[in-house]
C-alpha atoms as a PDB file:
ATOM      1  CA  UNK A   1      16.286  78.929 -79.729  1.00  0.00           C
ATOM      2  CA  UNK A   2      15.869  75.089 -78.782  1.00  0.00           C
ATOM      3  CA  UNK A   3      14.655  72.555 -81.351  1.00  0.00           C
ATOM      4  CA  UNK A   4      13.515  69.397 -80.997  1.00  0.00           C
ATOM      5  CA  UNK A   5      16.190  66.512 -80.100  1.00  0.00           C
ATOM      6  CA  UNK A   6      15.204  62.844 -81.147  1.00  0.00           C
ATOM      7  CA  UNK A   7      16.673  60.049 -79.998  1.00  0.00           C
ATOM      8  CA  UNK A   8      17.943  56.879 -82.334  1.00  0.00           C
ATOM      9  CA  UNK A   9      16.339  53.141 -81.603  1.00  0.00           C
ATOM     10  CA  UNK A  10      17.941  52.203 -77.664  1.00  0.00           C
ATOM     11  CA  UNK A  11      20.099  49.406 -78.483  1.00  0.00           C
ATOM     12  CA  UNK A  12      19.946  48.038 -74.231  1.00  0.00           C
ATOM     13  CA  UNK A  13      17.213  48.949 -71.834  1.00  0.00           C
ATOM     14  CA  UNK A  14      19.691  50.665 -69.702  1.00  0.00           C
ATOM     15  CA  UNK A  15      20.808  53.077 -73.056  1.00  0.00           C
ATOM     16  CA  UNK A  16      20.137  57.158 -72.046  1.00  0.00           C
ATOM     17  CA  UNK A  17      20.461  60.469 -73.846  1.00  0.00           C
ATOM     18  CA  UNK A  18      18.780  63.540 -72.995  1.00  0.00           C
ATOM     19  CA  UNK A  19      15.738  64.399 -75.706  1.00  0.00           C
ATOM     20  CA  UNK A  20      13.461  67.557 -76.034  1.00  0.00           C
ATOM     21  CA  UNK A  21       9.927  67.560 -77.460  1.00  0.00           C
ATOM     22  CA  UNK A  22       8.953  71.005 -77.333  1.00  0.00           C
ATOM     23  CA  UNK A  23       5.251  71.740 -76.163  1.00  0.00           C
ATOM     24  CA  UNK A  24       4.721  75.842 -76.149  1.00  0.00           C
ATOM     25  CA  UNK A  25       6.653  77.948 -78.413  1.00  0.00           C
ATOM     26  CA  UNK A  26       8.104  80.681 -76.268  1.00  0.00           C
ATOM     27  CA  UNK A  27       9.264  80.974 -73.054  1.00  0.00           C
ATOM     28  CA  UNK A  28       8.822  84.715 -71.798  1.00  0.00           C
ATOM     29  CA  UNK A  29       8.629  85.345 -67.934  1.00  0.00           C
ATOM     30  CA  UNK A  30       9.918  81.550 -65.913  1.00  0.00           C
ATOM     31  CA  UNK A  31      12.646  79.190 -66.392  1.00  0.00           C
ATOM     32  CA  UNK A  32      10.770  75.565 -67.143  1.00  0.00           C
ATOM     33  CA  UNK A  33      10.778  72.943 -64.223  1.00  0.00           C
ATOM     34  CA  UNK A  34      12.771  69.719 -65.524  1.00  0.00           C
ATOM     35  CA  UNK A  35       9.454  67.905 -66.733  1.00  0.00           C
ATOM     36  CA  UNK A  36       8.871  71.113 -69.027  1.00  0.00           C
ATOM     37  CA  UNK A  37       9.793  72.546 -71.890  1.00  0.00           C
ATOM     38  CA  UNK A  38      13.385  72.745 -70.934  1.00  0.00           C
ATOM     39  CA  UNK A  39      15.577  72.479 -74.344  1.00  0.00           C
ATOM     40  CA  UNK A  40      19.374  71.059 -74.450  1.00  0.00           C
ATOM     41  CA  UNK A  41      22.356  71.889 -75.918  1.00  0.00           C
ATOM     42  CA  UNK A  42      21.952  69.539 -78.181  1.00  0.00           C
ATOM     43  CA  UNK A  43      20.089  71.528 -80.545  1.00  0.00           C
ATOM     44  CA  UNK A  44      20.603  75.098 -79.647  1.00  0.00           C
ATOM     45  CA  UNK A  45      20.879  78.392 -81.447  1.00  0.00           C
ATOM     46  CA  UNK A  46      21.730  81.923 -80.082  1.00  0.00           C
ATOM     47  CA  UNK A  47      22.450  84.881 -81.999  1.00  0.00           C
ATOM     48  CA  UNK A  48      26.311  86.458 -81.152  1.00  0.00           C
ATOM     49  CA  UNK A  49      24.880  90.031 -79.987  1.00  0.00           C
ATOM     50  CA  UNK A  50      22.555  88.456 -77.452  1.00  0.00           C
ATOM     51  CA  UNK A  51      25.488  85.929 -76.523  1.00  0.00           C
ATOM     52  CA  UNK A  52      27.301  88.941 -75.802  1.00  0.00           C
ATOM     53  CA  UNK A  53      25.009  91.171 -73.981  1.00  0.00           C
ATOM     54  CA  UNK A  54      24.470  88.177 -71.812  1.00  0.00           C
ATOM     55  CA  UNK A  55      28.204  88.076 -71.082  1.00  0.00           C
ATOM     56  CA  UNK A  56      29.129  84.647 -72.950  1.00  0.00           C
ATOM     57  CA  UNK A  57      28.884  81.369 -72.078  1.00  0.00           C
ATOM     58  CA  UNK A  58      30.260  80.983 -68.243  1.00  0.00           C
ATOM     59  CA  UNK A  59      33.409  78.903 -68.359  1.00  0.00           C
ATOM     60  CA  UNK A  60      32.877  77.395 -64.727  1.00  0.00           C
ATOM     61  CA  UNK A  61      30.351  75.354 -66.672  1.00  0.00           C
ATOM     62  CA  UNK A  62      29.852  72.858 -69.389  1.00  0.00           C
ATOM     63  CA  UNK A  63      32.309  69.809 -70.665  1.00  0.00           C
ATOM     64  CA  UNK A  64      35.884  70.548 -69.691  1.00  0.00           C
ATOM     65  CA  UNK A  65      34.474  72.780 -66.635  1.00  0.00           C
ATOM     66  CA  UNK A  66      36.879  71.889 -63.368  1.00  0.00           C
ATOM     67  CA  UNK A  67      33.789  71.473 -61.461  1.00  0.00           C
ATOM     68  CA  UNK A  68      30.532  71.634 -63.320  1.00  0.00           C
ATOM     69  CA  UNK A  69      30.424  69.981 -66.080  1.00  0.00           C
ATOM     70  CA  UNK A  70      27.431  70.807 -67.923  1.00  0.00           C
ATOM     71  CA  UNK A  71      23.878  72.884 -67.957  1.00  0.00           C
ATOM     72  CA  UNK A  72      25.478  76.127 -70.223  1.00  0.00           C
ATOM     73  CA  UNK A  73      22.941  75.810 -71.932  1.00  0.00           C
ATOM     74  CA  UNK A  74      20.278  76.041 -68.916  1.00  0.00           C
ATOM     75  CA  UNK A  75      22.827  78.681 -67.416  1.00  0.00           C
ATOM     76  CA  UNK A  76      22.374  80.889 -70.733  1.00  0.00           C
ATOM     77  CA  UNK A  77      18.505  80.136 -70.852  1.00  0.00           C
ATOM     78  CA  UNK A  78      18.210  81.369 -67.329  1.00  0.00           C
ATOM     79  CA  UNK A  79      20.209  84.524 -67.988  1.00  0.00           C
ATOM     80  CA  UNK A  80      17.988  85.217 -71.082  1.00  0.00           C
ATOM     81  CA  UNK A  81      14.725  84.770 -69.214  1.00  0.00           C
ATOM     82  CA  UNK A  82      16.020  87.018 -66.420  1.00  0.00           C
ATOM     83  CA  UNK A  83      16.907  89.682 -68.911  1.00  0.00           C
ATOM     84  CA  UNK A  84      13.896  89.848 -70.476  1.00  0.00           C
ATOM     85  CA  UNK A  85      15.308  87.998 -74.013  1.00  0.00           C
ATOM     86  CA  UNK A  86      12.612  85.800 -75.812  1.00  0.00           C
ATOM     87  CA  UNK A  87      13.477  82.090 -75.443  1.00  0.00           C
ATOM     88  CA  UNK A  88      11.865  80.239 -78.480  1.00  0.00           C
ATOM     89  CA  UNK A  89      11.349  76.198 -78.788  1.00  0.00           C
ATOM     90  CA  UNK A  90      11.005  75.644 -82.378  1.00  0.00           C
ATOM     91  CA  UNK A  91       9.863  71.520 -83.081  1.00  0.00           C
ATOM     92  CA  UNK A  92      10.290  72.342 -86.593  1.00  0.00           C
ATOM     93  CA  UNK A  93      14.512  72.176 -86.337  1.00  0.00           C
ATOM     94  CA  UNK A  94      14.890  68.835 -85.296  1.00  0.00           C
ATOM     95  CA  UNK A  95      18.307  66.741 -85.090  1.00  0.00           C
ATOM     96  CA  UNK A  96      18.791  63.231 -84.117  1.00  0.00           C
ATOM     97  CA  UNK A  97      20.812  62.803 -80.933  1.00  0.00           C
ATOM     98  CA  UNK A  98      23.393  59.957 -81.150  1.00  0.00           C
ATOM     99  CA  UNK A  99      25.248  60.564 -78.171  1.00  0.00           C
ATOM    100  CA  UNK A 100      23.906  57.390 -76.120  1.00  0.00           C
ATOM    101  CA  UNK A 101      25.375  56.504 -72.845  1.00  0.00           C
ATOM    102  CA  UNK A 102      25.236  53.161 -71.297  1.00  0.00           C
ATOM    103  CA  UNK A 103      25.779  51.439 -68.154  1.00  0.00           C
ATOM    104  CA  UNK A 104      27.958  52.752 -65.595  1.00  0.00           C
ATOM    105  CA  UNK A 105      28.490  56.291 -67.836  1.00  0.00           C
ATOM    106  CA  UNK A 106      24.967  57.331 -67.175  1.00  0.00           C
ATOM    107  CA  UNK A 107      25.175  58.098 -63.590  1.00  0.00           C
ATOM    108  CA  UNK A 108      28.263  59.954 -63.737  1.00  0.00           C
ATOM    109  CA  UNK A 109      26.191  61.902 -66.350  1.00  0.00           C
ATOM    110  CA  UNK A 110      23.350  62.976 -64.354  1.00  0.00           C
ATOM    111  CA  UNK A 111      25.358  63.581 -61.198  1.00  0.00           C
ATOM    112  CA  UNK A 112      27.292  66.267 -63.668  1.00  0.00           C
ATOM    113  CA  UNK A 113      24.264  68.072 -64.945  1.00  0.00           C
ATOM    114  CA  UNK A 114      22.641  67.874 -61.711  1.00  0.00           C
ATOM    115  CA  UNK A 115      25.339  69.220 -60.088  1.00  0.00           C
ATOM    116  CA  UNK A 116      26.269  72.184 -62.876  1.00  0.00           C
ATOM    117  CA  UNK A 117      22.246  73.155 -62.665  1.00  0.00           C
ATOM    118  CA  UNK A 118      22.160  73.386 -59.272  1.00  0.00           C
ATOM    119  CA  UNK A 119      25.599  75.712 -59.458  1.00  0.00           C
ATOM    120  CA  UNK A 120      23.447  77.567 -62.294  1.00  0.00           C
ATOM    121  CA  UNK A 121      20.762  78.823 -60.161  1.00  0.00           C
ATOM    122  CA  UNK A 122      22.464  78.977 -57.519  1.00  0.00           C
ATOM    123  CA  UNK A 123      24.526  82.174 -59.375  1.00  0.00           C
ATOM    124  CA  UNK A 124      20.898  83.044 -60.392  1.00  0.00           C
ATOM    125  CA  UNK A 125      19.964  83.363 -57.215  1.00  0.00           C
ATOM    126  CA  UNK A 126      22.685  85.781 -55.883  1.00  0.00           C
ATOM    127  CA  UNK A 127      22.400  87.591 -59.066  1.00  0.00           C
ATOM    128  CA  UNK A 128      18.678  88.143 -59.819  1.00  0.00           C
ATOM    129  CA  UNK A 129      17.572  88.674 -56.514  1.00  0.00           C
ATOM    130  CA  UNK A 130      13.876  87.501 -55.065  1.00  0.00           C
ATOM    131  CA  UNK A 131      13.064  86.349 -59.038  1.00  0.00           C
ATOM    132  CA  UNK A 132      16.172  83.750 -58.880  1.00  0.00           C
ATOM    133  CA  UNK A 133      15.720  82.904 -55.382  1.00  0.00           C
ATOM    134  CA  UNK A 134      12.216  81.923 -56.721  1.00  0.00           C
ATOM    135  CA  UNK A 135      13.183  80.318 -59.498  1.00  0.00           C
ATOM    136  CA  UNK A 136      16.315  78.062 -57.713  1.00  0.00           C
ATOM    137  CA  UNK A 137      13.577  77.197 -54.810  1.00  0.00           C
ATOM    138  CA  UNK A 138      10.798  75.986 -57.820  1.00  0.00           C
ATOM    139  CA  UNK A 139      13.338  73.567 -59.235  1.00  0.00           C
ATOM    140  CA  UNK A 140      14.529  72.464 -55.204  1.00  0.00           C
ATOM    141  CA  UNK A 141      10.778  72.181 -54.586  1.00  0.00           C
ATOM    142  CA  UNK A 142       9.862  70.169 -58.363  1.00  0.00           C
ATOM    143  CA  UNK A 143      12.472  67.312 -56.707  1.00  0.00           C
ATOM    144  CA  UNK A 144      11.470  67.570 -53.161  1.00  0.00           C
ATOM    145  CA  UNK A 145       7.848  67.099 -54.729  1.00  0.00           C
ATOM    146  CA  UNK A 146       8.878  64.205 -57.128  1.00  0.00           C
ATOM    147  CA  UNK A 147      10.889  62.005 -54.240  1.00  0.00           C
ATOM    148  CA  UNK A 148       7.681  62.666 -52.036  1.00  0.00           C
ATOM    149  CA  UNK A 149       5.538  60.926 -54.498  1.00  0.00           C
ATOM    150  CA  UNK A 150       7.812  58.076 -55.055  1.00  0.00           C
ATOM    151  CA  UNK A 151       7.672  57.185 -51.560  1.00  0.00           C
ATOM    152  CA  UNK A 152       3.816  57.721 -51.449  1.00  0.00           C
ATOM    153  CA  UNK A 153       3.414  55.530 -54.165  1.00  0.00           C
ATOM    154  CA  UNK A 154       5.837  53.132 -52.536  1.00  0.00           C
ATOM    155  CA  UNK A 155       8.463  53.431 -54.961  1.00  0.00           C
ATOM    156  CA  UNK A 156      12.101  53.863 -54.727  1.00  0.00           C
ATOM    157  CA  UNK A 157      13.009  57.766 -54.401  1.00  0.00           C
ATOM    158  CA  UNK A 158      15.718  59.009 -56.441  1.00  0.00           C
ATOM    159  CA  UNK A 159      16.862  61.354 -53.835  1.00  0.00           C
ATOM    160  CA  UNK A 160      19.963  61.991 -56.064  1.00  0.00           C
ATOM    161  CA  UNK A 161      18.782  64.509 -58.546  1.00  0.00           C
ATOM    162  CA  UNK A 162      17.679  66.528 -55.223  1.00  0.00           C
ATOM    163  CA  UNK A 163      20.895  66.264 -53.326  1.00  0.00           C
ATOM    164  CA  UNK A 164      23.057  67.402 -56.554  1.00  0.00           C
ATOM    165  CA  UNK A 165      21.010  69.763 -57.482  1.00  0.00           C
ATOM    166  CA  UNK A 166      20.974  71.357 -53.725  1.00  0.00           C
ATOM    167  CA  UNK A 167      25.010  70.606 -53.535  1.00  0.00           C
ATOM    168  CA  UNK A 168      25.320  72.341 -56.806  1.00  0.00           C
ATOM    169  CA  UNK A 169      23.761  75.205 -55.803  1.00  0.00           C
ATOM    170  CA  UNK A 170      25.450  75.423 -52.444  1.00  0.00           C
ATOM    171  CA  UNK A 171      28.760  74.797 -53.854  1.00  0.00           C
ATOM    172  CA  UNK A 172      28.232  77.917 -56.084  1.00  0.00           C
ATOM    173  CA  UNK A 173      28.470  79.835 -53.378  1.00  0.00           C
ATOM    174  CA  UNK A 174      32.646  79.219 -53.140  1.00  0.00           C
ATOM    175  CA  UNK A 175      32.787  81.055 -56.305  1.00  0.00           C
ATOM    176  CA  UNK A 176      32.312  85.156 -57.266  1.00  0.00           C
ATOM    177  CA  UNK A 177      30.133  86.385 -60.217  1.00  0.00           C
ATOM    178  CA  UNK A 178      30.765  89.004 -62.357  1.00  0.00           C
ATOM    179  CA  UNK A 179      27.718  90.812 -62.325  1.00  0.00           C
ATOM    180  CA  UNK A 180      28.005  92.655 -65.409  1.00  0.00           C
ATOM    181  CA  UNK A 181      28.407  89.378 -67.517  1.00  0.00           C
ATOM    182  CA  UNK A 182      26.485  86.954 -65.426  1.00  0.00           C
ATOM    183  CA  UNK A 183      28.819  84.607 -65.426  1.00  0.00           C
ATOM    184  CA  UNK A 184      31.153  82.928 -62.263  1.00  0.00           C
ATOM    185  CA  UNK A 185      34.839  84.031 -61.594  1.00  0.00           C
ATOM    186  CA  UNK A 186      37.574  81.956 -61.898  1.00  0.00           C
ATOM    187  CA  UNK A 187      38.834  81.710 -58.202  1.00  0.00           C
END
C-alpha cells in the first residue's frame, strides 16, 4: 500500500522532495511509468507474509546500499506486480513529507534513485522474462520520449534521468539474483 505524500510550504525555489498524489486505486497487471501513479517510500505499508514471500527487501538497494542507493520501494512494487500481489494507492493515509533537499543535495539525489531504478528493472528484467524486459524498455522508452519533446519544444533535455536510469540497469548486470527471493547477491 502507498498513501498519499504531501509536501510542506518550499522555503527556496530550488527546495525538492519527492510527493505522491494517487490517481487510481489499484495497480494489478503494469508497473506505473514515472509520471503515474508510482508511490514512495515515504508512505508505504506491506504486510510481513507478503514481504516474505517476495523474499525481503533487496539489500543491494536503498540508503546505506554500496551502490544503489534507493528505489526499494519501486524494487518491492515491481516484484509484487510481477507476482501477481495487489498493489493499492490509498489517498486517504496521507503524511506530510519534511525531508526537503536543497541546492547542490538534489542532484546527487536523483542521480541515486535514477541509478537504483534502473538497477531495479534491470534484475526485473533477467528475472521476469519478456514481462520485465517490457516493463524496463517502457520506463527506457517514457525518458527517451520525454528528452525528445524537450528538444522539440526547444527546451533543454534532461538527458540525465535517461542515462542513469540505462547505467543502472546495465550496471545490474555485474551482480547475481537469487531467483527464489528476487532479490540481488552480494558479490
Amino acid at each position: 500500500m502507498f498513501g498519499r505524500v504531501r509536501l510542506p510550504a518550499k522555503q527556496h525555489v530550488d527546495d525538492y522532495a519527492p510527493s505522491f498524489e494517487p490517481k487510481q486505486r489499484f495497480q494489478r497487471r503494469s508497473v506505473p511509468l514515472p509520471d503515474g501513479d508510482l508511490g514512495i517510500g515515504a508512505n508505504f505499508a506491506i504486510r510481513r507474509g507478503v514481504l516474505t514471500a517476495l523474499g525481503g527487501f533487496d539489500s543491494l538497494l536503498g540508503p546505506g546500499a554500496p551502490h544503489f542507493r534507493g528505489a526499494e520501494e519501486t524494487d518491492l512494487l515491481i516484484r509484487a506486480i510481477s507476482r501477481g500481489y495487489l498493489v493499492i494507492n490509498a489517498a486517504e493515509c496521507d503524511v506530510l513529507h519534511i525531508g526537503l533537499r536543497t541546492g547542490d543535495a538534489v542532484r546527487p539525489l536523483h542521480r541515486a534513485y535514477q541509478l537504483a531504478v534502473g538497477a531495479a528493472f534491470g534484475k526485473h528484467a533477467r528475472l521476469s522474462g519478456p514481462s520485465g524486459l517490457r516493463d524496463c524498455l517502457r520506463w527506457f522508452g517514457y525518458y527517451v520520449r520525454k528528452n525528445l519533446d524537450e528538444v522539440l519544444h526547444l527546451r533543454r533535455p534532461q538527458a540525465g534521468a535517461l542515462y542513469n536510469f540505462s547505467k543502472g540497469a546495465a550496471t545490474s548486470f555485474r551482480y547475481g539474483i537469487d531467483g527464489s527471493k528476487g532479490v540481488f547477491r552480494q558479490r
